[in-house]
C-alpha atoms as a PDB file:
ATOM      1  CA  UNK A   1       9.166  -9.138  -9.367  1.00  0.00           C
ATOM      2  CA  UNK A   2       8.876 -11.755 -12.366  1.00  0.00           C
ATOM      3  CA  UNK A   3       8.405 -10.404 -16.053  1.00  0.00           C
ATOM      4  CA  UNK A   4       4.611 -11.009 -17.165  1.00  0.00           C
ATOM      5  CA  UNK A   5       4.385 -14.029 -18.654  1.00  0.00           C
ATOM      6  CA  UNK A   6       3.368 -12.639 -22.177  1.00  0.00           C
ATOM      7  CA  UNK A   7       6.768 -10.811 -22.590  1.00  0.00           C
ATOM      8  CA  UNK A   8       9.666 -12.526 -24.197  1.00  0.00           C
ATOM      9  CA  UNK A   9      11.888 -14.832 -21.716  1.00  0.00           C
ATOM     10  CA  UNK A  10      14.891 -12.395 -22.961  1.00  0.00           C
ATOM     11  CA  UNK A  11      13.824  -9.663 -24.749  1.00  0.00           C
ATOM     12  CA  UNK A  12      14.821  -6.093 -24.766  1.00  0.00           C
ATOM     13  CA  UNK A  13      14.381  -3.281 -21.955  1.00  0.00           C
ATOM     14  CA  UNK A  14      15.305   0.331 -22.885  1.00  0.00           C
ATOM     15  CA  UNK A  15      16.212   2.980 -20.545  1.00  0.00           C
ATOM     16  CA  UNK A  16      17.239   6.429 -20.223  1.00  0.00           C
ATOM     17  CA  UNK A  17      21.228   6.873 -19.636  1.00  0.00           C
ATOM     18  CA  UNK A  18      24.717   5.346 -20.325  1.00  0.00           C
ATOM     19  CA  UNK A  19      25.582   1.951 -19.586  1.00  0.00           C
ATOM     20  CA  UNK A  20      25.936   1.671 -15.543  1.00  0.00           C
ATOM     21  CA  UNK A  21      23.503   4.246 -14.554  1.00  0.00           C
ATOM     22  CA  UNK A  22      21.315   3.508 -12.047  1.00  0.00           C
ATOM     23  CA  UNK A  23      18.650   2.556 -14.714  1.00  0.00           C
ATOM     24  CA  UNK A  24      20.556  -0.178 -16.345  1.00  0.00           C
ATOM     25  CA  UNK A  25      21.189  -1.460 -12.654  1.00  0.00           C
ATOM     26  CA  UNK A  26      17.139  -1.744 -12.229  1.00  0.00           C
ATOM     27  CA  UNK A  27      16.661  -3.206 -15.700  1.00  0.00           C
ATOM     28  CA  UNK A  28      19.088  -5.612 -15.266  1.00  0.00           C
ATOM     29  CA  UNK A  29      17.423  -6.624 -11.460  1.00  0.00           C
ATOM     30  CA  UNK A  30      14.381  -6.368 -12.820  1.00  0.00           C
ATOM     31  CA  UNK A  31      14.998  -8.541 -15.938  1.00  0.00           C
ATOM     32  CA  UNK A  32      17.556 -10.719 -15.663  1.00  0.00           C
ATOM     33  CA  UNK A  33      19.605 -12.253 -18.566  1.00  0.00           C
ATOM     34  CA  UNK A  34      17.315  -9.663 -20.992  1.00  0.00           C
ATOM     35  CA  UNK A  35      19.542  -6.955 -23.176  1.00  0.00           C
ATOM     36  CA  UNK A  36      19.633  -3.342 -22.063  1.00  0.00           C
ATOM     37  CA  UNK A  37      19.114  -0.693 -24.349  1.00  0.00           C
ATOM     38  CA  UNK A  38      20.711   2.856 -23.351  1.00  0.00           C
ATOM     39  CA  UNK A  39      18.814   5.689 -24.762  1.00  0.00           C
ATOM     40  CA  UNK A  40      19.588   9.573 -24.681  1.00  0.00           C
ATOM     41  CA  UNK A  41      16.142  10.291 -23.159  1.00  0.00           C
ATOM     42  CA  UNK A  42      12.747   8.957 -21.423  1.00  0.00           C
ATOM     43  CA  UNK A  43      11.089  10.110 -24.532  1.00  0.00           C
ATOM     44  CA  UNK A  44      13.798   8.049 -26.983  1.00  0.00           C
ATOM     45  CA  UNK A  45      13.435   5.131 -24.394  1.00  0.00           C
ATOM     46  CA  UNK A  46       9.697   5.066 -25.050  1.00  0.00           C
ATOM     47  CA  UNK A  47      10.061   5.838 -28.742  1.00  0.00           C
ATOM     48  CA  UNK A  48      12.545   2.493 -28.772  1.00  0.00           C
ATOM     49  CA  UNK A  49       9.419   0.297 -27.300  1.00  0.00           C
ATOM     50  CA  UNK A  50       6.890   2.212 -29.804  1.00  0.00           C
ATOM     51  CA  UNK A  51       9.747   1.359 -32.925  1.00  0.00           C
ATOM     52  CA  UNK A  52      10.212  -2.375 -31.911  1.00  0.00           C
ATOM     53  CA  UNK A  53      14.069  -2.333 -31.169  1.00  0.00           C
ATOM     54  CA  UNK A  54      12.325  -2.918 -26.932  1.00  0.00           C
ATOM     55  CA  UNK A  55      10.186  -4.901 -25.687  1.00  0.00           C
ATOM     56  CA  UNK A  56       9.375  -3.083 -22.329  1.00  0.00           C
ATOM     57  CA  UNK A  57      11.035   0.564 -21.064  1.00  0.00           C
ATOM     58  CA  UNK A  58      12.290   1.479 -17.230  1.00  0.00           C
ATOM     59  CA  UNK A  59      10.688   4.632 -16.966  1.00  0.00           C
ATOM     60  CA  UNK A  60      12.363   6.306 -13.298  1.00  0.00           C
ATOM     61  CA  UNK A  61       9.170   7.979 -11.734  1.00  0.00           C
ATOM     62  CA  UNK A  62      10.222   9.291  -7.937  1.00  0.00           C
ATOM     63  CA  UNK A  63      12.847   9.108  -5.659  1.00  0.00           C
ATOM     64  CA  UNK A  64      13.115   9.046  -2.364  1.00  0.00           C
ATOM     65  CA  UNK A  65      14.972  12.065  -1.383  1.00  0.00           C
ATOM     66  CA  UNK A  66      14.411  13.932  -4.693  1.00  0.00           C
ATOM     67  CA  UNK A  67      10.797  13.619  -5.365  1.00  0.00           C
ATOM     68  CA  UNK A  68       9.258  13.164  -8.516  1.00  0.00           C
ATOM     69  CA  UNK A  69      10.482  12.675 -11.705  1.00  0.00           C
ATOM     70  CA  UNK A  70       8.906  16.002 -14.116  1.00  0.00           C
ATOM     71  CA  UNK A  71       9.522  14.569 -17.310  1.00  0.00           C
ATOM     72  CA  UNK A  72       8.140  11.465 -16.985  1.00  0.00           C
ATOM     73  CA  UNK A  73       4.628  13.489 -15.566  1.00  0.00           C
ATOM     74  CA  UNK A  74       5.071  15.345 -19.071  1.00  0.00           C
ATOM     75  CA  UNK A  75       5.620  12.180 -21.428  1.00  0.00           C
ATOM     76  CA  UNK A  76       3.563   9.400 -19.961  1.00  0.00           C
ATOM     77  CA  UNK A  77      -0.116  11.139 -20.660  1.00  0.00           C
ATOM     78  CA  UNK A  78       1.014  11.365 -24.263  1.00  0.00           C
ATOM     79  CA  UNK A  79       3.352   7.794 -24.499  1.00  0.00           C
ATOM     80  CA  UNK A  80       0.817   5.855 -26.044  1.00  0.00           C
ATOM     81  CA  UNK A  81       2.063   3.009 -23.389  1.00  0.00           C
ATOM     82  CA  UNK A  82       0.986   1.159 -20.429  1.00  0.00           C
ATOM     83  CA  UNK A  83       2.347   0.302 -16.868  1.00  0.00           C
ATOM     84  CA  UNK A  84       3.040  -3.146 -16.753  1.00  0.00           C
ATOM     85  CA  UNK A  85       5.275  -3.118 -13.625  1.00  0.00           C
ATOM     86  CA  UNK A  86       6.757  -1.258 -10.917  1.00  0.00           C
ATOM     87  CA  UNK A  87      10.932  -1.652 -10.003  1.00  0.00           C
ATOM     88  CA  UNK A  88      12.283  -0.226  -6.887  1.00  0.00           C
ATOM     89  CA  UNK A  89      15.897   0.195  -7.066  1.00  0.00           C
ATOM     90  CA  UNK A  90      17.808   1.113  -3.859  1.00  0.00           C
ATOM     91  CA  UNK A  91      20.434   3.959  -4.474  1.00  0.00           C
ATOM     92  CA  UNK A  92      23.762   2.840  -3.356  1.00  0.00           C
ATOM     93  CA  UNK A  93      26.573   5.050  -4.451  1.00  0.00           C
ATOM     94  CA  UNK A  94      30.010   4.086  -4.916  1.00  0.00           C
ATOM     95  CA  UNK A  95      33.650   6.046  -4.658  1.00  0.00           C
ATOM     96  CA  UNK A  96      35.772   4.738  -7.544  1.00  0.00           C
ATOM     97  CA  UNK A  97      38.594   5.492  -9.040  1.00  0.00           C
ATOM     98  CA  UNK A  98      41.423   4.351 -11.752  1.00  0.00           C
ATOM     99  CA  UNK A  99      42.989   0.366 -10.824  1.00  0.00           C
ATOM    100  CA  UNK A 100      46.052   1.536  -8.340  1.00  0.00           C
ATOM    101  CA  UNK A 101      44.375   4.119  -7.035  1.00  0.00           C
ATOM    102  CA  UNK A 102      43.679   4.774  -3.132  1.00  0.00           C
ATOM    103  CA  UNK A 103      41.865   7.247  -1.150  1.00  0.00           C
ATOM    104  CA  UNK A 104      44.728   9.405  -0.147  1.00  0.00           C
ATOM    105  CA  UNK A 105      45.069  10.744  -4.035  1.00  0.00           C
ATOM    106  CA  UNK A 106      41.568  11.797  -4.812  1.00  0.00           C
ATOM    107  CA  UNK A 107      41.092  15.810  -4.810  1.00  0.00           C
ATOM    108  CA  UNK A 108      38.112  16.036  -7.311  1.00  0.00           C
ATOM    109  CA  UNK A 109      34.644  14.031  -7.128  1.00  0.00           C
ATOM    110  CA  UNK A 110      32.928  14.089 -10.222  1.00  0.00           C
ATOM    111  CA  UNK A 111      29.086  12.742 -10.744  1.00  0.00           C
ATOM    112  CA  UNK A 112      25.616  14.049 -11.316  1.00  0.00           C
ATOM    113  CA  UNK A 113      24.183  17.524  -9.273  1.00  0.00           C
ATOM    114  CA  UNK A 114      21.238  15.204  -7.625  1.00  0.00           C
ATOM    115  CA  UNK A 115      24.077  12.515  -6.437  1.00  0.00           C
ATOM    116  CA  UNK A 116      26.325  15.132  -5.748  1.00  0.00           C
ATOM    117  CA  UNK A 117      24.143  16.558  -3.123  1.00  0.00           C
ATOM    118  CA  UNK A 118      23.914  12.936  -1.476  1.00  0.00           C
ATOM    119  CA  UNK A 119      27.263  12.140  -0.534  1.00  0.00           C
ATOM    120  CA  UNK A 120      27.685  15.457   1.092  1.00  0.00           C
ATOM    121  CA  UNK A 121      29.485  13.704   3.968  1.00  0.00           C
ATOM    122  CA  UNK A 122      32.512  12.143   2.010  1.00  0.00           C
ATOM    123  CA  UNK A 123      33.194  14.956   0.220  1.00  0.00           C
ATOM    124  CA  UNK A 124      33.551  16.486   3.510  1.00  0.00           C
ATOM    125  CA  UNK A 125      36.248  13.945   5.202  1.00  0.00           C
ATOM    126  CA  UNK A 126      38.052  13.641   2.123  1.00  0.00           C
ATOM    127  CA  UNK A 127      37.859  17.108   1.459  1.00  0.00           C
ATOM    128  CA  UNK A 128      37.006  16.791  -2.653  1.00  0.00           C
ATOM    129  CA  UNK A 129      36.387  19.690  -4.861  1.00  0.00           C
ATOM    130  CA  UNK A 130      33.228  18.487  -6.315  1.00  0.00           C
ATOM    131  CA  UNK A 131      32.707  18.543  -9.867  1.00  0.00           C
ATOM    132  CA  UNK A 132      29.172  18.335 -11.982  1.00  0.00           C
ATOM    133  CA  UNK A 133      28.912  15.819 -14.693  1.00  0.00           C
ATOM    134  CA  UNK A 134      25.885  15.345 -16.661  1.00  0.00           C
ATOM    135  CA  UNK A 135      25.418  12.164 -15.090  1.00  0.00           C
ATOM    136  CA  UNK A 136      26.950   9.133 -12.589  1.00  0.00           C
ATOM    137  CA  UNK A 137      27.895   6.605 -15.134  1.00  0.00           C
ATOM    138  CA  UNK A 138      29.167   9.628 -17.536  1.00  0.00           C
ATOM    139  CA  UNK A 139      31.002  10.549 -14.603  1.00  0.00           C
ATOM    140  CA  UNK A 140      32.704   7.058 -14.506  1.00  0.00           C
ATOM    141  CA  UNK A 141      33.555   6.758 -17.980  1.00  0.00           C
ATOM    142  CA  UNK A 142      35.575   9.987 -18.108  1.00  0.00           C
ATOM    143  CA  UNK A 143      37.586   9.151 -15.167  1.00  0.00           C
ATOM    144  CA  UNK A 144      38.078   5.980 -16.476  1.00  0.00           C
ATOM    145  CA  UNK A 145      39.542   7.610 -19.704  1.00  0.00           C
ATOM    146  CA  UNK A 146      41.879  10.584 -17.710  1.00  0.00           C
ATOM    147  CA  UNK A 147      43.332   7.785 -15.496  1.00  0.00           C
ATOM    148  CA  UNK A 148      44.072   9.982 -13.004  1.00  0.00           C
ATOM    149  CA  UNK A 149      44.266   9.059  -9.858  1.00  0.00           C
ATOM    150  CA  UNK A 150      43.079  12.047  -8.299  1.00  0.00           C
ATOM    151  CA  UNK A 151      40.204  12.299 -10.161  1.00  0.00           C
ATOM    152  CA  UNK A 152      37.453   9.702  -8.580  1.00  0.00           C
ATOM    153  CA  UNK A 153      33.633   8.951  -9.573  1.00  0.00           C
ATOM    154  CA  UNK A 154      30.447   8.361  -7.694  1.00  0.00           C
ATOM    155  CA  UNK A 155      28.102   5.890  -9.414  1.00  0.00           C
ATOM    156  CA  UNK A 156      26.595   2.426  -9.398  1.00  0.00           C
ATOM    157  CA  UNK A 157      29.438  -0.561  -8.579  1.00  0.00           C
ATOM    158  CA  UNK A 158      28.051  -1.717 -12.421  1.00  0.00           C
ATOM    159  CA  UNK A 159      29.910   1.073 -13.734  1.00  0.00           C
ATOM    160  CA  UNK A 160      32.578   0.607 -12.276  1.00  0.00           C
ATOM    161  CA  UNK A 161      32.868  -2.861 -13.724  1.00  0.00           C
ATOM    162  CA  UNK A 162      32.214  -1.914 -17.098  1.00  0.00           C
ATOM    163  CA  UNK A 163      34.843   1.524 -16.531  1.00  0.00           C
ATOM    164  CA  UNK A 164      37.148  -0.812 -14.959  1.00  0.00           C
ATOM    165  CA  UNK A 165      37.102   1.223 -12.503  1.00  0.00           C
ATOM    166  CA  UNK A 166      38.056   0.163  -8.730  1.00  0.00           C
ATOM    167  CA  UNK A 167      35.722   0.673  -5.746  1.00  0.00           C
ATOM    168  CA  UNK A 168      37.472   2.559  -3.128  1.00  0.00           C
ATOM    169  CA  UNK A 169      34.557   2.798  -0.903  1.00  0.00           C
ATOM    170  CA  UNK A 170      30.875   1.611  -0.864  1.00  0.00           C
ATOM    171  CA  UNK A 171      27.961   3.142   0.381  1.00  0.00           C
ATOM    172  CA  UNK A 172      28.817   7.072   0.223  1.00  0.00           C
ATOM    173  CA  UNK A 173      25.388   8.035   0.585  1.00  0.00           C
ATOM    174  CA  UNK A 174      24.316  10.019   3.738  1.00  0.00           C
ATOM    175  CA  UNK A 175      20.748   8.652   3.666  1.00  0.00           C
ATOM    176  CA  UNK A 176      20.211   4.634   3.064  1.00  0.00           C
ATOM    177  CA  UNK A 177      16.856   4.887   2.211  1.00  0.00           C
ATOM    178  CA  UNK A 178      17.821   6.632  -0.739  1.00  0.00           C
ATOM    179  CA  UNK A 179      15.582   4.276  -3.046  1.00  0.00           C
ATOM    180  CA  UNK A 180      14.235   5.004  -6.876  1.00  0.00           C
ATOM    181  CA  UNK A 181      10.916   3.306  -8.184  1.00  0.00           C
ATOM    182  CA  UNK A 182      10.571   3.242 -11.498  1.00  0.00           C
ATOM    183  CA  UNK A 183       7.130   2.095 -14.131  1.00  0.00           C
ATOM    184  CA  UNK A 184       8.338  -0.666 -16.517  1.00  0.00           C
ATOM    185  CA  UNK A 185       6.273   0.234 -19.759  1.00  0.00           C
ATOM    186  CA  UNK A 186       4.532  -1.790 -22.433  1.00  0.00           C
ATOM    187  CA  UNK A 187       2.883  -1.709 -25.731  1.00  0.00           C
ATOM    188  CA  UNK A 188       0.358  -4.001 -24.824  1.00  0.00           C
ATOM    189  CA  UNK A 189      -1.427  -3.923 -21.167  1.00  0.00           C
ATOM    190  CA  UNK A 190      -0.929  -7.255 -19.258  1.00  0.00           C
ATOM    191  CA  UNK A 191      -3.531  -6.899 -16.651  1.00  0.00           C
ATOM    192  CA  UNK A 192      -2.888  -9.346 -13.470  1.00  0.00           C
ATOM    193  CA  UNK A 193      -6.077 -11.313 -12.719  1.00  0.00           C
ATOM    194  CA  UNK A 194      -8.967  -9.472 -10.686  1.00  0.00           C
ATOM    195  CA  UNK A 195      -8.480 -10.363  -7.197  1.00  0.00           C
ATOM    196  CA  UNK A 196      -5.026 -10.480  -7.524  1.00  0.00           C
ATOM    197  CA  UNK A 197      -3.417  -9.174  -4.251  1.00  0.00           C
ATOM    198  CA  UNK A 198      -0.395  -6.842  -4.413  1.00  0.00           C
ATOM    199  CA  UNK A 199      -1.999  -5.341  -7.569  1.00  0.00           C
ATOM    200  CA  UNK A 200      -1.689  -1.395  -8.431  1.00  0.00           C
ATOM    201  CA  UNK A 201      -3.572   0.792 -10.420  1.00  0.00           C
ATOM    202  CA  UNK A 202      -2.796   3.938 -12.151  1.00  0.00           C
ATOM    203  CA  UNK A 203      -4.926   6.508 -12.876  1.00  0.00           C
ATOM    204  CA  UNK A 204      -4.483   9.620 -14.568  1.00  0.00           C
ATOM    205  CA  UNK A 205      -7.193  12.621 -14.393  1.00  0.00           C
ATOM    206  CA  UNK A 206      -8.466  16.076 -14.496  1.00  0.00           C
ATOM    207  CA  UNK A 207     -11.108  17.259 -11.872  1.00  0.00           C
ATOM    208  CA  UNK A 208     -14.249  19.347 -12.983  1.00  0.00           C
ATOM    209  CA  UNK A 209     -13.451  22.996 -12.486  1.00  0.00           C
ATOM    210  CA  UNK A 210     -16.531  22.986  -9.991  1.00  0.00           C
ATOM    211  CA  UNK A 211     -16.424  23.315  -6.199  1.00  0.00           C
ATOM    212  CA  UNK A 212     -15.354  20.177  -4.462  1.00  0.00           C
ATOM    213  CA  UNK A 213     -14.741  18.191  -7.136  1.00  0.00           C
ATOM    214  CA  UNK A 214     -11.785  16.697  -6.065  1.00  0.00           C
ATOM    215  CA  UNK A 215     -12.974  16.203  -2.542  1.00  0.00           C
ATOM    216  CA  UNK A 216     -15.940  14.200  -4.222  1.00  0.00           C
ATOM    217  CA  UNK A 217     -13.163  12.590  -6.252  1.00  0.00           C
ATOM    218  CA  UNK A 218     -10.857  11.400  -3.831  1.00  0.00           C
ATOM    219  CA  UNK A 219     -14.161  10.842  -1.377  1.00  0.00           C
ATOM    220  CA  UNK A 220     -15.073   7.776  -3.571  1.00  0.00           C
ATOM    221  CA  UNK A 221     -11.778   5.488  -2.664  1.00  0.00           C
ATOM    222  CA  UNK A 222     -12.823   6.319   1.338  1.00  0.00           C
ATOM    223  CA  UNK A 223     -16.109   5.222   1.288  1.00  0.00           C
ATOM    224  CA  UNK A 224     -14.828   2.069  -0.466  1.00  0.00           C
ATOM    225  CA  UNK A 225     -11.942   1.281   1.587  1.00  0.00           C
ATOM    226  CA  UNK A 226      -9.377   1.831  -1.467  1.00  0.00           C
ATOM    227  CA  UNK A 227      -5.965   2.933  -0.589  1.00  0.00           C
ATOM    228  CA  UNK A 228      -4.430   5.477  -2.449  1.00  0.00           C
ATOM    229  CA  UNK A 229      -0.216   5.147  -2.500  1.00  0.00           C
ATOM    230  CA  UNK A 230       0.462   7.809  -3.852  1.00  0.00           C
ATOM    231  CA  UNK A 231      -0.783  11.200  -5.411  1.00  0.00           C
ATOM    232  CA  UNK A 232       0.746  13.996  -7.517  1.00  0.00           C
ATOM    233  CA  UNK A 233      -0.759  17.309  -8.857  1.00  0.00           C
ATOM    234  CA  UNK A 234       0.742  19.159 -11.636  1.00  0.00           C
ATOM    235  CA  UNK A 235      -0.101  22.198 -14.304  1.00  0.00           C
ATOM    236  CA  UNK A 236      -1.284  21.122 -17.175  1.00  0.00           C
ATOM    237  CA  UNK A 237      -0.044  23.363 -20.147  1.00  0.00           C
ATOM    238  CA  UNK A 238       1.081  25.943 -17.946  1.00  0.00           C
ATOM    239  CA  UNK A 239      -1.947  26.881 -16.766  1.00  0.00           C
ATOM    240  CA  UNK A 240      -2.774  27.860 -13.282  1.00  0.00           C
ATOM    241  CA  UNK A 241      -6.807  26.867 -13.976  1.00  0.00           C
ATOM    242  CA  UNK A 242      -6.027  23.381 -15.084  1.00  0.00           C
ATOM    243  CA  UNK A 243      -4.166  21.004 -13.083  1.00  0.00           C
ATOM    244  CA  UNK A 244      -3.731  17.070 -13.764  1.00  0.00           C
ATOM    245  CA  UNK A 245      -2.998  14.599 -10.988  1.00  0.00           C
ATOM    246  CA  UNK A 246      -1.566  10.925 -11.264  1.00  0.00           C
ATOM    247  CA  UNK A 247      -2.980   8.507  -8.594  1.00  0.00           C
ATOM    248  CA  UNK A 248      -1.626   5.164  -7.988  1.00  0.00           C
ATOM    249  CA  UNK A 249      -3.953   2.750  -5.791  1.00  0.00           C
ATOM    250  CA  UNK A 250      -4.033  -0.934  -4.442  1.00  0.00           C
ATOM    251  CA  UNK A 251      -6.474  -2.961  -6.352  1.00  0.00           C
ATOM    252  CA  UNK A 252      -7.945  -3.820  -9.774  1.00  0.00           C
ATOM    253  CA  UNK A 253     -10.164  -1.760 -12.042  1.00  0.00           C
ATOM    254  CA  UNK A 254     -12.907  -5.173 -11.821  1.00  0.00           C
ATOM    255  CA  UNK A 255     -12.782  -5.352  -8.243  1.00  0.00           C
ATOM    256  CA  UNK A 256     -15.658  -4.112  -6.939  1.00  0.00           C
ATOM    257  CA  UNK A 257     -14.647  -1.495  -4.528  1.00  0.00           C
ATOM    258  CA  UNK A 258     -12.546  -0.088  -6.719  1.00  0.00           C
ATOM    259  CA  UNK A 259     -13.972  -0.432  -9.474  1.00  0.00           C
ATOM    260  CA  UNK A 260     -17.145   1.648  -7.575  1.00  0.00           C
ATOM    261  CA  UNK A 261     -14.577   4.246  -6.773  1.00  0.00           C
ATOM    262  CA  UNK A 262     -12.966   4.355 -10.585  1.00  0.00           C
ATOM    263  CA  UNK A 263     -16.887   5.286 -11.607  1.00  0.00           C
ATOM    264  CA  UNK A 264     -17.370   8.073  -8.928  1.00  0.00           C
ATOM    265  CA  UNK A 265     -13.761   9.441 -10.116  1.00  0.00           C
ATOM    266  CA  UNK A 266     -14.713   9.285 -13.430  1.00  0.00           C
ATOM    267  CA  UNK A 267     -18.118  11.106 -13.388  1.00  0.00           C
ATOM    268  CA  UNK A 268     -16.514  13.909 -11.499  1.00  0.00           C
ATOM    269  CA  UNK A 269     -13.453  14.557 -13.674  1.00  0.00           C
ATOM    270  CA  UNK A 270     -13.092  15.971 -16.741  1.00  0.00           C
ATOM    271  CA  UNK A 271     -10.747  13.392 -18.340  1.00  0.00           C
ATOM    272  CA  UNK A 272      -9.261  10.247 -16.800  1.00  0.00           C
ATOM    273  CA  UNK A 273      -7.094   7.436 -18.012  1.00  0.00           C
ATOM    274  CA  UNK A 274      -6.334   3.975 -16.314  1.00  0.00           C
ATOM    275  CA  UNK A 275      -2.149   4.030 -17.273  1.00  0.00           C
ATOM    276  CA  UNK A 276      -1.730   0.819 -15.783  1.00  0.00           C
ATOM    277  CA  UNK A 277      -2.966  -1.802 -13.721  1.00  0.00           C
ATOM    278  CA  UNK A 278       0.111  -4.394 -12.768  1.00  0.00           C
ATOM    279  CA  UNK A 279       1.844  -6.463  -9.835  1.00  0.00           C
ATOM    280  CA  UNK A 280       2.969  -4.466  -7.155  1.00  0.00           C
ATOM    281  CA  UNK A 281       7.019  -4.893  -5.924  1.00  0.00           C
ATOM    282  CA  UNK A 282       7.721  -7.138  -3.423  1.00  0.00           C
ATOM    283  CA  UNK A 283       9.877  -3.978  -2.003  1.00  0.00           C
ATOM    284  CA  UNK A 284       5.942  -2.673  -0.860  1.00  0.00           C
ATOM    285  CA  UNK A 285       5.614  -5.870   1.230  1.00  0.00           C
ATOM    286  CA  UNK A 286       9.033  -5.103   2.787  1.00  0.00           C
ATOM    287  CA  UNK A 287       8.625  -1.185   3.142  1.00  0.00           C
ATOM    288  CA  UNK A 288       4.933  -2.265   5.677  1.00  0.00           C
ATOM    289  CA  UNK A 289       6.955  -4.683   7.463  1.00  0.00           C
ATOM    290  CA  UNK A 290       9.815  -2.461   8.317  1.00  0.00           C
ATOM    291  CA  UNK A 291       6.946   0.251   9.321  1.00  0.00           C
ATOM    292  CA  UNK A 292       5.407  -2.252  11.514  1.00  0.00           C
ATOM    293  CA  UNK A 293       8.330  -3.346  13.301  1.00  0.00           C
END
């Protein structure tokens, strides 16, 4: 996907981790040649575009295997941002270890809990006491520091470049379609062109608390031929009697099916907010084709 052509030709992307994670691997596919910011949190990652020191934040949103991403549901409604672009990055985990080391010395695997329950099968033939870290490229940079050998990491192959660490195997996953898509996020909206195909819009909304309202809701993108990608419910304040949903669909706000459908959603809800309407991945186009063959 190419940057909109109103951001800087190498500006600044923040993201939420160390240097290596999996996010700085999608910012740096996603924009190449810009700088990458880590940042502690999604919330400090948006505060860092809001402050000026970024130009656009990677914002992870769902994975594959593990779902949704909760705090990114909690911080978006309230970000003050908008969806400028979507980044699919596939997951591929890597076994490394300190330069000399080989396979037959590692006894303890150490990465993140969600990565951790992914390579499942390695830990298995290798037979590694697994060990939690509070996250892969974390994971990395101690091991990098104990230089023991039988202490190995699972991460991206960019940390092990900047750990100089050494890959001992590729691929440790047990799924390959282990794939996270992540919203890049603005401060300004940079709206393809209406009529623009690929594009995606994102809604966010509450429903009436009448009877059928979200049948009524969701009724409106069938009777115009919209498809909806994707959508997610969750409580709003903690409340059983008030739920939110997010809603991505293909099209633009001023096309006219859609934009028929946006009107029906929004006389049936109680609140609703277009987050973003922006280029879909190529990864989409690639994702049908697979399907189809």
């Amino acid at each position: 996907m190419t940057a909109p052509s109103s951001t800087p030709p190498g500006g600044t992307i923040a993201f939420q981790g160390q240097p290596g994670a999996y996010s700085d691997l999608a910012c740096r596919q996603a924009r190449p040649g810009w700088t990458t910011l880590p940042c502690a949190t999604f919330a400090d990652a948006i505060a860092a575009v809001h402050d000026g020191r970024a130009d656009l934040a990677m914002l992870a949103c769902e994975n594959s295997l593990a779902g949704r991403v909760p705090d990114i549901h909690a911080l978006l409604p309230q970000a003050g941002l908008y969806i400028v672009g979507e980044h699919f990055q596939r997951v591929e985990h890597c076994l490394m270890g300190v330069p000399g080391a080989r396979l037959s010395d590692a006894r303890r695997v150490h990465t993140h809990p969600v990565a951790m329950a992914q390579i499942r099968g390695i830990i298995s033939e290798l037979d590694l006491t697994p060990v939690v870290e509070f996250d892969t490229a974390g994971a990395a940079e101690l091991v990098a520091q104990w230089g023991n050998p039988e202490d190995v990491a699972v991460a991206s192959s960019l940390a092990a470049d900047l750990n100089g660490l050494t890959i001992l195997r590729r691929n440790v996953e047990d799924a390959a379609h282990n794939t996270t898509r992540f919203y890049i996020a603005s401060r300004e909206a940079l709206r393809p062109a209406p009529g623009q195909a690929g594009t995606i819009t994102t809604v966010l909304f509450r429903v009436r608390n009448t009877a059928g309202a979200l049948y009524k809701v969701l009724g409106g993108f069938a009777t115009n031929g919209v498809n909806m990608t994707r959508l997610e419910s969750y409580m709003l304040d903690g409340s059983f009697a008030a739920t939110q949903f997010l809603l991505d669909v293909e099209g633009h706000p001023d096309d006219p099916a859609l934009g028929r459908a946006l009107t029906e959603l929004a006389f049936f809800s109680e609140v609703s907010t277009i987050l973003g309407v922006y280029p879909g991945s190529p990864f989409r186009r690639t994702v049908e084709q697979g399907a189809a063959g």
